[in-house]
Protein backbone atom coordinates (compact mmCIF):
# COMPACT_ATOMS: atom_id res chain seq x y z
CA UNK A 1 125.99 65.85 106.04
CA UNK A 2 129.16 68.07 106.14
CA UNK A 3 129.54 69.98 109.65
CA UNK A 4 129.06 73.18 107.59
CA UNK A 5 125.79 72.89 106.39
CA UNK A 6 124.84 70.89 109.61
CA UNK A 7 125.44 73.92 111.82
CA UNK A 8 124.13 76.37 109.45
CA UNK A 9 120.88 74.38 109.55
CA UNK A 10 121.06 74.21 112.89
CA UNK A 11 120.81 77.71 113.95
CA UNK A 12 118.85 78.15 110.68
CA UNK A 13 116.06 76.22 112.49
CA UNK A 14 117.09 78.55 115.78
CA UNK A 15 116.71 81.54 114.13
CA UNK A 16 113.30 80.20 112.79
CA UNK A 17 111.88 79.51 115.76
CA UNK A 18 112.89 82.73 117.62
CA UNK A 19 110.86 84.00 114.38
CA UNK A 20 108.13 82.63 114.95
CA UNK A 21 108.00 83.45 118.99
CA UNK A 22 108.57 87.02 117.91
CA UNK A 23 106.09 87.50 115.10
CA UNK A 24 103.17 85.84 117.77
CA UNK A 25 104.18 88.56 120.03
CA UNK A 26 103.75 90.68 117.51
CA UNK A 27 100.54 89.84 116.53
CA UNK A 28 98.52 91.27 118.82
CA UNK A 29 101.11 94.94 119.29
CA UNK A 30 101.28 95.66 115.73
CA UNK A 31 98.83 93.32 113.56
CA UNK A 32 99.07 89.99 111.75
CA UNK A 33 100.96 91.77 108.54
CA UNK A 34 103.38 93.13 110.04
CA UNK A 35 104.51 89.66 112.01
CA UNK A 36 104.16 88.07 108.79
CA UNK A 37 106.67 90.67 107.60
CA UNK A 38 108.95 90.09 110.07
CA UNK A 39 109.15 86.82 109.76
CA UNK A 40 109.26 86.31 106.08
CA UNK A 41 112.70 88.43 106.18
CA UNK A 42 113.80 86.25 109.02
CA UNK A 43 113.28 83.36 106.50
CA UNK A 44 114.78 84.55 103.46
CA UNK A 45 118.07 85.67 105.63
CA UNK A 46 118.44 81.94 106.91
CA UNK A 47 117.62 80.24 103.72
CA UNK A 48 120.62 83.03 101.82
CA UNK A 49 122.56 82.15 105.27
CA UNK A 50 122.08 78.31 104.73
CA UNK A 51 123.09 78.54 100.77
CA UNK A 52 126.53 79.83 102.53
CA UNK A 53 127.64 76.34 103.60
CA UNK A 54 126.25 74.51 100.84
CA UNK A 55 128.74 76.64 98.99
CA UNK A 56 131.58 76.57 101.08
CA UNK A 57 130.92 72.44 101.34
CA UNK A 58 131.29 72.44 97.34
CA UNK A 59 134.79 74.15 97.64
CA UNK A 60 136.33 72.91 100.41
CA UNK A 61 137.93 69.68 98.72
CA UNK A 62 138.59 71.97 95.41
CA UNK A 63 141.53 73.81 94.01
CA UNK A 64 142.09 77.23 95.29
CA UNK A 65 141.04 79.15 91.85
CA UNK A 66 138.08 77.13 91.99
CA UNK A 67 137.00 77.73 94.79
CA UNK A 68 137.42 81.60 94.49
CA UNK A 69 135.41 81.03 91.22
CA UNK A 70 132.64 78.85 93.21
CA UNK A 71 132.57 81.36 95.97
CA UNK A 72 132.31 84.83 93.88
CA UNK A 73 129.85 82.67 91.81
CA UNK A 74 127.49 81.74 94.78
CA UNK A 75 128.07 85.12 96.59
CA UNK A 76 126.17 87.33 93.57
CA UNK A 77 123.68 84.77 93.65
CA UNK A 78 123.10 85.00 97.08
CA UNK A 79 123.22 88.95 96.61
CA UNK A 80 120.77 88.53 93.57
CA UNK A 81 118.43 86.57 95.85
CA UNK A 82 118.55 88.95 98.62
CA UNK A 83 117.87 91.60 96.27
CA UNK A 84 114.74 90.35 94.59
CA UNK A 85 113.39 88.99 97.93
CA UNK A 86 113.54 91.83 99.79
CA UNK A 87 113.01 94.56 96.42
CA UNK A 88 110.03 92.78 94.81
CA UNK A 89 107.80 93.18 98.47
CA UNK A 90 108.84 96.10 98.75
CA UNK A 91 108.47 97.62 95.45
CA UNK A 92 105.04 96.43 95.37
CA UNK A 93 103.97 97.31 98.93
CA UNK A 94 103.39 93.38 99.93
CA UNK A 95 104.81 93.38 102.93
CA UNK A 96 105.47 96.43 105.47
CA UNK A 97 109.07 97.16 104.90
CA UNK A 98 110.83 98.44 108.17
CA UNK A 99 110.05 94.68 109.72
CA UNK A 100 111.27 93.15 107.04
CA UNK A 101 114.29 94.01 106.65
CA UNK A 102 114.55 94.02 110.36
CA UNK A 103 114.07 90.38 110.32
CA UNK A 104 116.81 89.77 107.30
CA UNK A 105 119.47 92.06 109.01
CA UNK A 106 119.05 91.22 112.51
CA UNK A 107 119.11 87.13 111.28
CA UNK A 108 122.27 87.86 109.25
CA UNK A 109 123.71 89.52 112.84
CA UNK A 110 122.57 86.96 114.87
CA UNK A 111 123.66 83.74 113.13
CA UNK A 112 127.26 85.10 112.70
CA UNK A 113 127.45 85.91 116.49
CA UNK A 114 125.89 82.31 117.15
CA UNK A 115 128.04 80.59 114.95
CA UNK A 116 131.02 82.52 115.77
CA UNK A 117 130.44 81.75 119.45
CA UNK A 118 129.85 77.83 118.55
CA UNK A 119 132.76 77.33 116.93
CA UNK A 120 134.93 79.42 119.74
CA UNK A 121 133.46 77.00 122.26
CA UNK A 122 134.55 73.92 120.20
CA UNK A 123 138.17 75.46 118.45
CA UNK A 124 140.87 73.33 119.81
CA UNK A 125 143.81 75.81 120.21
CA UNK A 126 146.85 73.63 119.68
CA UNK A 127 148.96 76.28 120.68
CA UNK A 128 147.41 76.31 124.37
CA UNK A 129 147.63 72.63 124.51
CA UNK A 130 151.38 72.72 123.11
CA UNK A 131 152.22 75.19 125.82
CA UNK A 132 150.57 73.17 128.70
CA UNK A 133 152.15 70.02 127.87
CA UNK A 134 155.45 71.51 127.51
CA UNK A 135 155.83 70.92 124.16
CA UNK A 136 156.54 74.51 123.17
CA UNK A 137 159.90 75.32 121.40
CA UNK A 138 162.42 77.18 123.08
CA UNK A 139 161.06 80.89 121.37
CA UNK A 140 157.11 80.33 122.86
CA UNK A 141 157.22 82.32 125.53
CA UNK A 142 158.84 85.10 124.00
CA UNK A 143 156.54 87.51 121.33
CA UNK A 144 157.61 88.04 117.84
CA UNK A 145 159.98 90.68 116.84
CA UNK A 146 161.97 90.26 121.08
């Protein structure tokens, strides 16, 4: 398994699980529909999120075009599904809106600020390590344009 989809799933699963925690705290405050609401958008948003690294696995050994093909391709899909999982409850009063789409947008927020923090704590910055081993050309400690 790629280390794209592997972290996606990974904070897929997170994001589940905080899900579920909130929806049986929610039970009893604001009723069993609304939970389940809340955390069918929370689903939805990390199954669209997960789709993301499937599709940026399938590109990343590709040729540039087709990989902008690939990823315009997957991204209306992904806005297609979003559409008609969050349109179709709401148009037909299934599910109480308002937590719904709390759940999708606050998953979509959270998993880019957990991700995005992940992969800060594990970037390598060569041009730190370059610098501390002395390997930096003559111009490093200077900005660009002095």
């Amino acid at each position: 398994m790629s280390g794209h989809r592997r972290l996606a799933l990974r904070h897929a699963a997170w994001m589940m699980a905080v899900a579920a925690v909130t929806g049986g705290v929610l039970v009893p405050v604001y009723g069993m529909v609304t939970a389940l609401s809340l955390v069918y958008g929370v689903a939805m948003a990390a199954v669209s999120f997960a789709s993301t690294a499937l599709t940026v696995s399938w590109f990343s050994g590709k040729s540039a075009a087709a990989g902008v093909m690939i990823g315009a391709g997957s991204f209306m899909v992904r806005f297609a599904f979003a559409a008609a999982v969050l349109g179709i409850p709401a148009y037909f009063g299934l599910w109480p809106v308002v937590p719904m789409l709390i759940g999708f947008a606050g998953t979509y927020v959270a998993e880019n600020v957990a991700i995005m923090v992940s992969l800060a704590r594990g970037t390598d910055r060569p041009d730190s390590r370059r610098a501390a081993d002395g390997r930096a050309g003559r111009g490093a400690e200077r900005g660009l344009g002095q």
